[in-house]
Protein backbone atom coordinates (compact mmCIF):
# COMPACT_ATOMS: atom_id res chain seq x y z
CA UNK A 1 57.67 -181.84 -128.49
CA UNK A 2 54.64 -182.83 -131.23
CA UNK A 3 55.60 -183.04 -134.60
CA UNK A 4 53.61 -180.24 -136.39
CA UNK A 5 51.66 -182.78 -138.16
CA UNK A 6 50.46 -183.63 -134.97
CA UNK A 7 50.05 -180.46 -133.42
CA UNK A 8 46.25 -180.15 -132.21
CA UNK A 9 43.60 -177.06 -133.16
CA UNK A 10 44.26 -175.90 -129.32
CA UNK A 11 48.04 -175.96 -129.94
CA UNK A 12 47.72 -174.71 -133.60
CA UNK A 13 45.11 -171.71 -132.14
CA UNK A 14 47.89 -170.83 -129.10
CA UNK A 15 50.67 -170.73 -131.21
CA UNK A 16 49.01 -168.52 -133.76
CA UNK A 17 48.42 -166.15 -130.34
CA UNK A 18 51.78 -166.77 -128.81
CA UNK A 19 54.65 -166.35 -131.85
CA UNK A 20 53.31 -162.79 -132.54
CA UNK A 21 53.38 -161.83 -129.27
CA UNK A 22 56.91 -163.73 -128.15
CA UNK A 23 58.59 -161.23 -130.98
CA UNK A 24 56.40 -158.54 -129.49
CA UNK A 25 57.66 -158.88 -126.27
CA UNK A 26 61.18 -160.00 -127.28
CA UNK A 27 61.62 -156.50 -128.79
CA UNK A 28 61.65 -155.13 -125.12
CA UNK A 29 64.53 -156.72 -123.90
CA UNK A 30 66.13 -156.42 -127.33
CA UNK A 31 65.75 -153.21 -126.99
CA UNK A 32 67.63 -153.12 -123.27
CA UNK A 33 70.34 -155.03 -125.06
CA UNK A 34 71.20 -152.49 -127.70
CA UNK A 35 70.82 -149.87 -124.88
CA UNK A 36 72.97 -151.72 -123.00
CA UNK A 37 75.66 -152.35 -125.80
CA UNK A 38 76.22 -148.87 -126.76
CA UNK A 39 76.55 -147.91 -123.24
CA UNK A 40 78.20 -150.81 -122.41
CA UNK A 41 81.00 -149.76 -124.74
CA UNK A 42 81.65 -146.11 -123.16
CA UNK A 43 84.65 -145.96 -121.17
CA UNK A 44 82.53 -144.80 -118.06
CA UNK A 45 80.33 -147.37 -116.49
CA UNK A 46 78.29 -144.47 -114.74
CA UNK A 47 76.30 -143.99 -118.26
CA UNK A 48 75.17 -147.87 -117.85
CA UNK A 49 74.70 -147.53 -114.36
CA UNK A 50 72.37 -144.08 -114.73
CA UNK A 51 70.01 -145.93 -117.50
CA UNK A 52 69.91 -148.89 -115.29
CA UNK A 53 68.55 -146.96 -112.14
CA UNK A 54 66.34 -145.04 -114.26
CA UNK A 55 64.94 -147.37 -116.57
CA UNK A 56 64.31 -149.30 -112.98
CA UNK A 57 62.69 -146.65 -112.16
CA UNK A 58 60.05 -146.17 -115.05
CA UNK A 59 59.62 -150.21 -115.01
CA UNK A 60 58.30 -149.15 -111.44
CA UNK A 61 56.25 -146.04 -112.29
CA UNK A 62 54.47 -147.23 -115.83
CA UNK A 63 54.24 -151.24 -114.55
CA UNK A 64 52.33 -149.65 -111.66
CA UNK A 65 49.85 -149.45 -113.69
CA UNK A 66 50.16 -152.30 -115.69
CA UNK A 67 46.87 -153.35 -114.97
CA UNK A 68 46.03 -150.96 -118.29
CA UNK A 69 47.37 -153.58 -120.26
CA UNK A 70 46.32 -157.07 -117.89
CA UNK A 71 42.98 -155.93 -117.10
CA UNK A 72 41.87 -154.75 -120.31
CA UNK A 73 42.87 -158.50 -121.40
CA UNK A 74 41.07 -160.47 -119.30
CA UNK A 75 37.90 -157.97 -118.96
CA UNK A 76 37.88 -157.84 -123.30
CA UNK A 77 38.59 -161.65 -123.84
CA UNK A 78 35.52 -162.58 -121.42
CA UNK A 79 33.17 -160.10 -123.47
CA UNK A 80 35.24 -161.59 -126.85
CA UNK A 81 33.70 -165.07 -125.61
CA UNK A 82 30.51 -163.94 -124.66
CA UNK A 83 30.36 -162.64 -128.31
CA UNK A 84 29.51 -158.72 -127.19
CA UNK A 85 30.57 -156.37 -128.87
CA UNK A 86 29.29 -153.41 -127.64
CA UNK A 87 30.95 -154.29 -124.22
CA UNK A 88 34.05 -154.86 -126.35
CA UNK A 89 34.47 -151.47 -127.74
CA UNK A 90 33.44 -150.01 -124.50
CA UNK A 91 35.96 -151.08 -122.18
CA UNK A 92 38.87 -149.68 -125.17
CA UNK A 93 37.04 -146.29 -124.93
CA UNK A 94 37.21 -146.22 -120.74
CA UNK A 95 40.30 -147.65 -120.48
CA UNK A 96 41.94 -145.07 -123.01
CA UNK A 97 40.43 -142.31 -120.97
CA UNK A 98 42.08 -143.62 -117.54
CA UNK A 99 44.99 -143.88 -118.99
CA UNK A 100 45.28 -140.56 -120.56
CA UNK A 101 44.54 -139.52 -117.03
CA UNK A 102 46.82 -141.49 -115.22
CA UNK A 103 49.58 -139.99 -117.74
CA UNK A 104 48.83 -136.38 -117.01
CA UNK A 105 48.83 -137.06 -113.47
CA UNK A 106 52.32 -138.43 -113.72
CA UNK A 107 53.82 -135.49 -115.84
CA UNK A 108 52.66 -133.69 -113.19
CA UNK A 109 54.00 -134.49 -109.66
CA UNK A 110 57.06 -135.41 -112.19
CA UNK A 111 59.57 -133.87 -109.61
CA UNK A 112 58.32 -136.03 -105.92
CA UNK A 113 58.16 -138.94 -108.00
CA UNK A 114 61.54 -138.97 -109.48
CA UNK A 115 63.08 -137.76 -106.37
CA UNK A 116 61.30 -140.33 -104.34
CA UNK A 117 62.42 -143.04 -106.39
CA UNK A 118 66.15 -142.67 -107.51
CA UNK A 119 66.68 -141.94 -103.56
CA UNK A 120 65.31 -145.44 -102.86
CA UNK A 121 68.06 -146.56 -105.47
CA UNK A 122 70.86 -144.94 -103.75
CA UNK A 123 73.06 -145.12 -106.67
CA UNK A 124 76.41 -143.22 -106.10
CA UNK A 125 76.69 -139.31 -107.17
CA UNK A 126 77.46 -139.57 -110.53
CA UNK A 127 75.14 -142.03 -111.82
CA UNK A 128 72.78 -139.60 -109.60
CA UNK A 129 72.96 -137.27 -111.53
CA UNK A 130 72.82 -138.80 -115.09
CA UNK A 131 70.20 -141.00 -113.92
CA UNK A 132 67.85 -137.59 -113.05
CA UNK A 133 68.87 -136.01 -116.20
CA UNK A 134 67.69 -139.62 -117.62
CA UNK A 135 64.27 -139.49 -115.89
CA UNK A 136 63.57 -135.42 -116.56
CA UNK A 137 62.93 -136.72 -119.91
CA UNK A 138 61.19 -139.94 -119.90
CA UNK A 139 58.31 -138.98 -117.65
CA UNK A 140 56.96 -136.99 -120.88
CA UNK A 141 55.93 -140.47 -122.74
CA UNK A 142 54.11 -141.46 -119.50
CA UNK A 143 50.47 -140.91 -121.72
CA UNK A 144 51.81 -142.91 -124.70
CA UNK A 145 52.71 -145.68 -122.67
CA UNK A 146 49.60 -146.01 -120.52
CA UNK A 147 47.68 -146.01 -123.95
CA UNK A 148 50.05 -148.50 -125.21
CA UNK A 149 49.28 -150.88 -122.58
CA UNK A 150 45.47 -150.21 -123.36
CA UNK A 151 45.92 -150.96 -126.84
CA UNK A 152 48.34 -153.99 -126.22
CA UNK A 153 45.39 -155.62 -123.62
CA UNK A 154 42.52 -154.97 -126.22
CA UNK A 155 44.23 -156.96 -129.18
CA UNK A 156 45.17 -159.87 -126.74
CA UNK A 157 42.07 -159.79 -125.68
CA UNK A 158 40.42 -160.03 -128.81
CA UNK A 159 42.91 -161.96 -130.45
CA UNK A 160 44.51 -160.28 -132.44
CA UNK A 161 48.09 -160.61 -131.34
CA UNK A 162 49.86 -159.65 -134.58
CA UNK A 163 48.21 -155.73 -133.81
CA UNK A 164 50.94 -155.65 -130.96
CA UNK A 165 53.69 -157.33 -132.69
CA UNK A 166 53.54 -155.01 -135.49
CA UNK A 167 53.49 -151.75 -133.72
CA UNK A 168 56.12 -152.56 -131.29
CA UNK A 169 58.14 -153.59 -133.68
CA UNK A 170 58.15 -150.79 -135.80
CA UNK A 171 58.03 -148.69 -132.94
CA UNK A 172 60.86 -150.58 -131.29
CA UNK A 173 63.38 -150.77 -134.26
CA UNK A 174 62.71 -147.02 -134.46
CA UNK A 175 64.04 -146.68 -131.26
CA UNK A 176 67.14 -148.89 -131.94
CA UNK A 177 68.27 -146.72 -134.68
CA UNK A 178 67.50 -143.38 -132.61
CA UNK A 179 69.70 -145.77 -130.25
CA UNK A 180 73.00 -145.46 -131.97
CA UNK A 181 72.35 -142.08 -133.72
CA UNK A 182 72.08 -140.34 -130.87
CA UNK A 183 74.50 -142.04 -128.50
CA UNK A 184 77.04 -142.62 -131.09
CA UNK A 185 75.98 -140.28 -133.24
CA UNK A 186 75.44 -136.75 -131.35
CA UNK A 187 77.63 -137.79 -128.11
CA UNK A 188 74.35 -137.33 -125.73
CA UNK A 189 75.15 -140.60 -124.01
CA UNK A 190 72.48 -141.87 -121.44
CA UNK A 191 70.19 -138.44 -122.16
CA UNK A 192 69.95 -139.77 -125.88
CA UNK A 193 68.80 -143.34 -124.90
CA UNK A 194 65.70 -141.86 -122.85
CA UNK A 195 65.06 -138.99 -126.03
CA UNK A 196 65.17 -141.86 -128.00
CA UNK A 197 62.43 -143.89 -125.70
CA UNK A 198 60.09 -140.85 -125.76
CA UNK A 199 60.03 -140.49 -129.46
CA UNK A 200 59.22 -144.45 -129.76
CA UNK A 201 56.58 -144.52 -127.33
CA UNK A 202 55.02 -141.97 -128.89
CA UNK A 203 54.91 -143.62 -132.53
CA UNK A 204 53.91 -147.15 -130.86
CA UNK A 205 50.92 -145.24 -129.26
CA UNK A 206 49.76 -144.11 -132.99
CA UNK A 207 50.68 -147.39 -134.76
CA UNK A 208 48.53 -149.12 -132.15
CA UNK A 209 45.61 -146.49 -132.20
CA UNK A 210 45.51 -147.00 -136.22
CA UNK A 211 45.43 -150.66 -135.86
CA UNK A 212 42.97 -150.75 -133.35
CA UNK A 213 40.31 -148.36 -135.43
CA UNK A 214 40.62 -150.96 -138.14
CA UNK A 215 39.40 -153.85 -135.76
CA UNK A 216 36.54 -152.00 -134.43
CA UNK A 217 33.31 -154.04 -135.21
CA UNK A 218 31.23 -152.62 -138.47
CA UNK A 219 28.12 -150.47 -136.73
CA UNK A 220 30.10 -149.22 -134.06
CA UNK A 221 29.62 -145.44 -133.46
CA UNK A 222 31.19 -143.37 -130.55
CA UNK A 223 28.21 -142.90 -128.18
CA UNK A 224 27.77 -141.31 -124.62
CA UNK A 225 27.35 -144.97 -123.73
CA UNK A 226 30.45 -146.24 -124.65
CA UNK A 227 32.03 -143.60 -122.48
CA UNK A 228 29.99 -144.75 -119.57
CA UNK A 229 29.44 -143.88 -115.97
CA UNK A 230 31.21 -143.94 -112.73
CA UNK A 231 30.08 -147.57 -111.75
CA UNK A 232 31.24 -148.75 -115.12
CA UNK A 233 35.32 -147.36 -114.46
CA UNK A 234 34.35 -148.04 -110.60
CA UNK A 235 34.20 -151.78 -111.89
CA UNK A 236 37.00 -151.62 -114.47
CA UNK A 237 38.91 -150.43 -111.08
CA UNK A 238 37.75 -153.22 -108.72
CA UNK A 239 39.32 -155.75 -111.23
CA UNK A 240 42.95 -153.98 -111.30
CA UNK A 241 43.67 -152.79 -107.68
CA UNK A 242 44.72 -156.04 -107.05
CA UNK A 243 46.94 -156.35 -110.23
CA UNK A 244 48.27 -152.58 -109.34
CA UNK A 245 49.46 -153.99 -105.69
CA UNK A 246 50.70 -156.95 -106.89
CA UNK A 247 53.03 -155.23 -109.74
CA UNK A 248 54.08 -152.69 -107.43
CA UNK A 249 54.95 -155.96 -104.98
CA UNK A 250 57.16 -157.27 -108.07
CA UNK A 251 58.58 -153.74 -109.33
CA UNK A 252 59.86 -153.23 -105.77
CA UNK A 253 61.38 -156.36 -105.23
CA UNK A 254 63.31 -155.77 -108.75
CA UNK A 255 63.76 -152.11 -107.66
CA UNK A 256 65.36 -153.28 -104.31
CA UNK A 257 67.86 -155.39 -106.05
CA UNK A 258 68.92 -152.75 -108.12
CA UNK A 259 69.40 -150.65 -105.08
CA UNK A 260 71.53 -153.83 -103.11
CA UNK A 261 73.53 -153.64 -106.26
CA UNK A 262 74.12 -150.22 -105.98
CA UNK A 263 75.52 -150.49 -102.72
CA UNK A 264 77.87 -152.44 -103.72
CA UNK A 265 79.43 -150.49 -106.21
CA UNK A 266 79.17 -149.30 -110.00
CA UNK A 267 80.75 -152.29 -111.49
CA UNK A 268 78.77 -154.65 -110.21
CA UNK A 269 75.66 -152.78 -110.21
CA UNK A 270 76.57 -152.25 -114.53
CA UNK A 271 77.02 -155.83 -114.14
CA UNK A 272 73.53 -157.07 -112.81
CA UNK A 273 72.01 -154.86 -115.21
CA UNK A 274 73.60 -157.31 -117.71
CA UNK A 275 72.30 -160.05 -116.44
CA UNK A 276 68.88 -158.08 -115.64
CA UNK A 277 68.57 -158.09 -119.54
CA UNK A 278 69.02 -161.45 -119.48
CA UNK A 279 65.62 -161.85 -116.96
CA UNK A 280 63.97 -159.42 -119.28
CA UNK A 281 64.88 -161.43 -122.41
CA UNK A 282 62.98 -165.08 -120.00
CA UNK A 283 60.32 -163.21 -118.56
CA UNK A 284 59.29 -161.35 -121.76
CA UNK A 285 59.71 -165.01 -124.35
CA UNK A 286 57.77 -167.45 -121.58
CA UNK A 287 55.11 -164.36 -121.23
CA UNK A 288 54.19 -165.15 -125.51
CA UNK A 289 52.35 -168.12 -123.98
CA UNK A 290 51.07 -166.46 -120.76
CA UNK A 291 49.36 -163.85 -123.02
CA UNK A 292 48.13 -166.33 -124.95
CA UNK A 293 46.49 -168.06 -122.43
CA UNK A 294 44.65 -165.08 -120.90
CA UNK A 295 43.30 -164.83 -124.19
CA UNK A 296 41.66 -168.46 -124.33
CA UNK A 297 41.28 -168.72 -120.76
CA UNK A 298 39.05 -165.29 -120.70
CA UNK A 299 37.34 -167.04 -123.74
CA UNK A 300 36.96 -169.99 -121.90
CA UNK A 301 35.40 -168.29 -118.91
CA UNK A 302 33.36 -166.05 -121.05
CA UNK A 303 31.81 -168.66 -122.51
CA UNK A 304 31.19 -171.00 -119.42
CA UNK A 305 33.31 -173.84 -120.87
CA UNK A 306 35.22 -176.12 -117.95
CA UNK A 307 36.84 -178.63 -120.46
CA UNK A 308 38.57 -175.87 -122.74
CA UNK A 309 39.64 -174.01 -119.78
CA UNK A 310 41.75 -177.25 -118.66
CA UNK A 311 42.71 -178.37 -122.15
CA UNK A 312 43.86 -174.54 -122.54
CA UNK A 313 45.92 -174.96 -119.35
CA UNK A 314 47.09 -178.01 -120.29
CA UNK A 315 48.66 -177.35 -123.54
CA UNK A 316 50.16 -173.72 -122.19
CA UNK A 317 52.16 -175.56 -120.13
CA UNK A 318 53.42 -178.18 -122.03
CA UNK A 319 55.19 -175.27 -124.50
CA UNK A 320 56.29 -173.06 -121.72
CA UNK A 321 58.19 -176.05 -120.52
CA UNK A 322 59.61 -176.79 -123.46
CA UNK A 323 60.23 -172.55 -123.69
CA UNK A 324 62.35 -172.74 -120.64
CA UNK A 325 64.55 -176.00 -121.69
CA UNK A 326 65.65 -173.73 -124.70
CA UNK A 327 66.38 -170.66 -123.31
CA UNK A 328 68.37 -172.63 -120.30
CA UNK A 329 70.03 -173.97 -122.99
CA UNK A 330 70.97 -170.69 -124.64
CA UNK A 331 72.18 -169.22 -121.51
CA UNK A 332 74.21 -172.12 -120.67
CA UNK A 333 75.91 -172.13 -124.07
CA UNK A 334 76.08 -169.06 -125.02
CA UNK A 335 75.94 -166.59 -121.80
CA UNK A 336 79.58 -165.57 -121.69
CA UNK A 337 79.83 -164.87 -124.96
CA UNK A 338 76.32 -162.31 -124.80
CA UNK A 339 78.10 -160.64 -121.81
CA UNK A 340 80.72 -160.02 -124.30
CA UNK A 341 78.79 -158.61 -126.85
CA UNK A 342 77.06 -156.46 -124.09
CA UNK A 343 80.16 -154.76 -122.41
CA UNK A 344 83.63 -154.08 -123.07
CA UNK A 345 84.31 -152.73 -119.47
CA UNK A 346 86.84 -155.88 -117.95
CA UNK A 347 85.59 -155.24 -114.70
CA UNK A 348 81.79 -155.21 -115.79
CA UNK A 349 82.70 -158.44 -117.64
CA UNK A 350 84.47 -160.27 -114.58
CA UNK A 351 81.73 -159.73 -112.52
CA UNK A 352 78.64 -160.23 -114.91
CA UNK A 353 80.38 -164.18 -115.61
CA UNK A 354 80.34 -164.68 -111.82
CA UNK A 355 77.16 -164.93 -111.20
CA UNK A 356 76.07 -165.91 -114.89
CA UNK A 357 75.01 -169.24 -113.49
CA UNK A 358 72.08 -167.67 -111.56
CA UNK A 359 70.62 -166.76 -114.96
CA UNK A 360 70.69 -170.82 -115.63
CA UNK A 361 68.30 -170.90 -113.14
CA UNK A 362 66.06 -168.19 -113.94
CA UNK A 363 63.95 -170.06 -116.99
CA UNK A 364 62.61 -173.31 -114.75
CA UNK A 365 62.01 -171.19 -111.50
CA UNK A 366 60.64 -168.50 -113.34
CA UNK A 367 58.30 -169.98 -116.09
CA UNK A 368 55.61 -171.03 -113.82
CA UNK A 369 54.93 -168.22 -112.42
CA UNK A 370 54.28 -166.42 -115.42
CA UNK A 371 52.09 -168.91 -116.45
CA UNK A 372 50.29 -168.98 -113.39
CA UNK A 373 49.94 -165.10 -114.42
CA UNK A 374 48.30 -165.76 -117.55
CA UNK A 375 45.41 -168.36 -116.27
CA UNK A 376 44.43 -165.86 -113.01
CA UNK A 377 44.18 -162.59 -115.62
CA UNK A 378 42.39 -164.30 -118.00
CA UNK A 379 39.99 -165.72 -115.36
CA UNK A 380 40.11 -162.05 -113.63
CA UNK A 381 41.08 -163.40 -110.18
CA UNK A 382 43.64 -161.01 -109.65
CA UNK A 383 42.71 -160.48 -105.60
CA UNK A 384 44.66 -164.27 -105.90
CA UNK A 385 47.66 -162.90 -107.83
CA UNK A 386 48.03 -159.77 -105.69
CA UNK A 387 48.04 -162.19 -102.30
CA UNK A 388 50.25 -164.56 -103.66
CA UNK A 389 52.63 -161.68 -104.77
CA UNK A 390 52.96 -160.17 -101.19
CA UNK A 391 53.61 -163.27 -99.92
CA UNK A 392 56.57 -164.02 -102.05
CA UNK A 393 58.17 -160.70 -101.59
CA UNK A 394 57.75 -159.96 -97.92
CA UNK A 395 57.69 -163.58 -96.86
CA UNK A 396 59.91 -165.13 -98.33
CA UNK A 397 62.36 -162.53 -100.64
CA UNK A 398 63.05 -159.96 -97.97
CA UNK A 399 63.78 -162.45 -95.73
CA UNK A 400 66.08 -164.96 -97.88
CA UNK A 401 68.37 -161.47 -98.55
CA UNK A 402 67.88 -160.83 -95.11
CA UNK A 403 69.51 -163.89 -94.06
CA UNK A 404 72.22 -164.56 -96.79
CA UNK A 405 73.60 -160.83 -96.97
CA UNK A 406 76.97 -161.98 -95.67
CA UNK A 407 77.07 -163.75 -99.39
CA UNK A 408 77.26 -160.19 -101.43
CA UNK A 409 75.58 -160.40 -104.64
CA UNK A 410 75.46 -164.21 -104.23
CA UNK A 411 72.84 -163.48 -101.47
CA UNK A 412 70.60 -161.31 -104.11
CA UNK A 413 70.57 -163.37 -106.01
CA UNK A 414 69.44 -166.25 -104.08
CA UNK A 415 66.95 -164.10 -102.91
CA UNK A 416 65.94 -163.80 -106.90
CA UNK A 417 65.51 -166.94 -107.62
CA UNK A 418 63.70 -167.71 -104.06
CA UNK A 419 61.04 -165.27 -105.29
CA UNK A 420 60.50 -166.93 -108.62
CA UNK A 421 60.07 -170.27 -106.65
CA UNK A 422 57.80 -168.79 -104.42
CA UNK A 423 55.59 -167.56 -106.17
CA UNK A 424 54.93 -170.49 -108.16
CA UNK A 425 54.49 -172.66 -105.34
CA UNK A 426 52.09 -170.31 -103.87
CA UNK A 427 50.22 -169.71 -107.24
CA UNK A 428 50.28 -173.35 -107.92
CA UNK A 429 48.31 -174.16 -104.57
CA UNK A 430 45.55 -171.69 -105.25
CA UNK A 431 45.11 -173.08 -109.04
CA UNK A 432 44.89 -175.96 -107.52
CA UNK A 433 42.17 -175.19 -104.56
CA UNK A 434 40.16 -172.93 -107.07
CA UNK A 435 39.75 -176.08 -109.25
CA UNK A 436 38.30 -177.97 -106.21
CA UNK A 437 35.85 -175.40 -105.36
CA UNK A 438 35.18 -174.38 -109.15
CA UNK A 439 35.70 -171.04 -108.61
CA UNK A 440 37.21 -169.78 -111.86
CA UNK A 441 33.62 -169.68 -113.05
CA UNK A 442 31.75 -168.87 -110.10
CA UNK A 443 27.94 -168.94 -111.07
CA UNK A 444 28.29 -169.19 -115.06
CA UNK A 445 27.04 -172.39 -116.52
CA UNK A 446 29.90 -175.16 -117.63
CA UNK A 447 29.49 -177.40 -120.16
């Protein structure tokens, strides 16, 4: 690692980008782990089974359309390098009315969808139940969350990545304390984490919206223009269907091994939601310099530029190498004694240290994917991400379960980490073919 004396303008530029948004994002799985600890420490392990399921299930729904929060990145930090402004405020205003959209749908076919999804789970009856109870009320924050993502996407995109860091943050440790007071408090168990979620959603959506109106460019005036016409969302559209198919690709695999674990019982599907945090808690610290390089890589693109495209590349990776050596380390060090913070429930414990050493493996298979993620959003070739998605899941995922099922949860979890490695191999052949054929820029003019 540089000495900071020695740190370039590229590496100064992405870390002031990606330490903002690694505490951002941290926040998320922080938040799973306080879930998870006062759950953890009921004396049922249905409760911490039900809010597993169920917050599967609303990763699923709302990462659907994560594309709210990718697109609008890589779509805003191309017009932030092109230097237009107009186009900047524009695609906030469009994407903020598709999402409001998108939410109100959701609220309403509320029942099918829940249905549809904790029966692919096939948890046992009484985390069922609590898991439906669970759901009933989380569906209502599905507008606050779409808008989030919005929000989130614009500030990356126009970097500004302390706008997200300081609303989820608020917003999250809001949450946190409606955490403890309600579960601990009032006795309402795995109904008060989701009431909890709701309320916090809600106030991130706000503290975003207020943060946002502050970076709007002087001149700016809300115009029939801004709002647009059909080809304009018809474009905005074209962008994330491929993003939308790939997440769904993801959120399926992860729902499917929540729904293996299931099957297996309510210890060690309490268990594996453990460790899940422990994904969460990777995914969500190597994605600080993903999201950072959408941002430079969509200015790169925007602005024609070949050489800071591959010196922004270049230096992204170097620090989400050095991202995963530290959080292997952590894990490695300090795993057992997390899982004991976590859960009190022996047999949750037992089996959450069995298969602890999968999560060793988790930062180095995982982190280049995620980069990978980062470069192809910022560029806006998402038709690559979506293909090299399916192919991990059904090609290679489904059928590494398939064939190691006699192994239990060893097998998933093989079948986890074959996933990761896929898709980075897969992702890493098309970066590499793309910058053969110069196709990240297409017709715009290098220099």
């Amino acid at each position: 690692m540089k000495p900071l004396h020695r740190l370039t303008r590229l590496d100064r530029r992405l870390w002031a980008l990606a330490w903002p948004l690694m505490l951002t994002n941290l926040t998320v799985p922080m938040l799973g782990l306080v879930d998870t600890a006062v759950l953890g420490h009921l004396p049922d392990p249905q409760y911490l089974g039900a809010v597993a399921v169920g917050a599967n299930l609303f990763s699923i729904l709302y990462w659907t359309f994560g594309f709210m929060r990718m697109g609008t990145t890589g779509l805003v930090a191309q017009a932030w390098g092109k230097r237009d402004e107009h186009e900047q405020v524009a695609l906030l205003v469009r994407s903020l009315l598709l999402a409001v959209v998108i939410g109100l749908v959701l609220i309403t076919f509320q029942k099918p969808l829940i249905h549809a999804g904790l029966s692919l789970m096939n948890p046992s009856a009484g985390v069922l139940e609590l898991a439906s109870e669970y759901a009933a009320i989380r569906i209502w924050s599905a507008p606050a969350v779409l808008c989030q993502y919005t929000l989130v996407g614009w500030l990356i995109g126009t970097q500004y990545s302390r706008g997200p860091m300081i609303m989820l943050v608020v917003a999250n440790g809001v949450n946190l304390v409606l955490d403890v007071l309600f579960v601990t408090g009032f006795g309402w168990n795995s109904r008060g984490v989701a009431m909890a979620t709701v309320i916090a959603e809600y106030g991130a959506a706000l503290i975003g919206l207020a943060i946002v109106l502050r970076r709007m460019p002087e001149g700016q005036r809300m115009t029939r223009a801004l709002i647009g016409t059909l080809a304009d969302y018809l474009r905005i559209l074209q962008v994330n269907r491929f993003i939308m198919v790939r997440t769904i690709a993801l959120l399926l695999a992860f729902a499917f091994f929540t729904a293996q674990g299931a099957r297996q019982g309510d210890a060690i599907l309490a268990a594996n939601a453990v460790l899940f945090t422990f994904l969460l808690v990777i995914s969500n610290a190597l994605d600080g310099f993903a999201n950072a390089a959408e941002a430079l890589i969509g200015e790169a693109v925007g602005r024609g530029s070949r050489r800071q495209f591959k010196r922004v590349f270049d230096t992204a990776l170097r620090w989400s190498i050095w991202g995963a050596l530290l959080l292997t380390a952590l894990f490695v060090l300090g795993g057992q004694t997390l899982i004991g913070l976590l859960t009190n429930i022996e047999a949750v414990q037992i089996n959450a240290w069995q298969y602890l050493p999968w999560v060793w493996l988790l930062p180095f298979t995982a982190v280049w994917g995620f980069l990978f993620d980062g470069v192809f959003i910022g560029a806006t070739q998402t038709r690559a991400m979506q293909n090299t998605m399916l192919f991990a899941a059904l090609g290679v995922y489904l059928p590494v379960w398939w064939l190691t099922t006699d192994w239990g949860n060893h097998g998933l979890w093989f079948a986890m980490i074959s996933l990761m490695l896929a898709r980075a191999l897969s992702m890493g052949l098309v970066y590499l073919h793309f910058n053969r054929q110069g196709r990240w820029f297409r017709d715009k003019e290098s220099r």
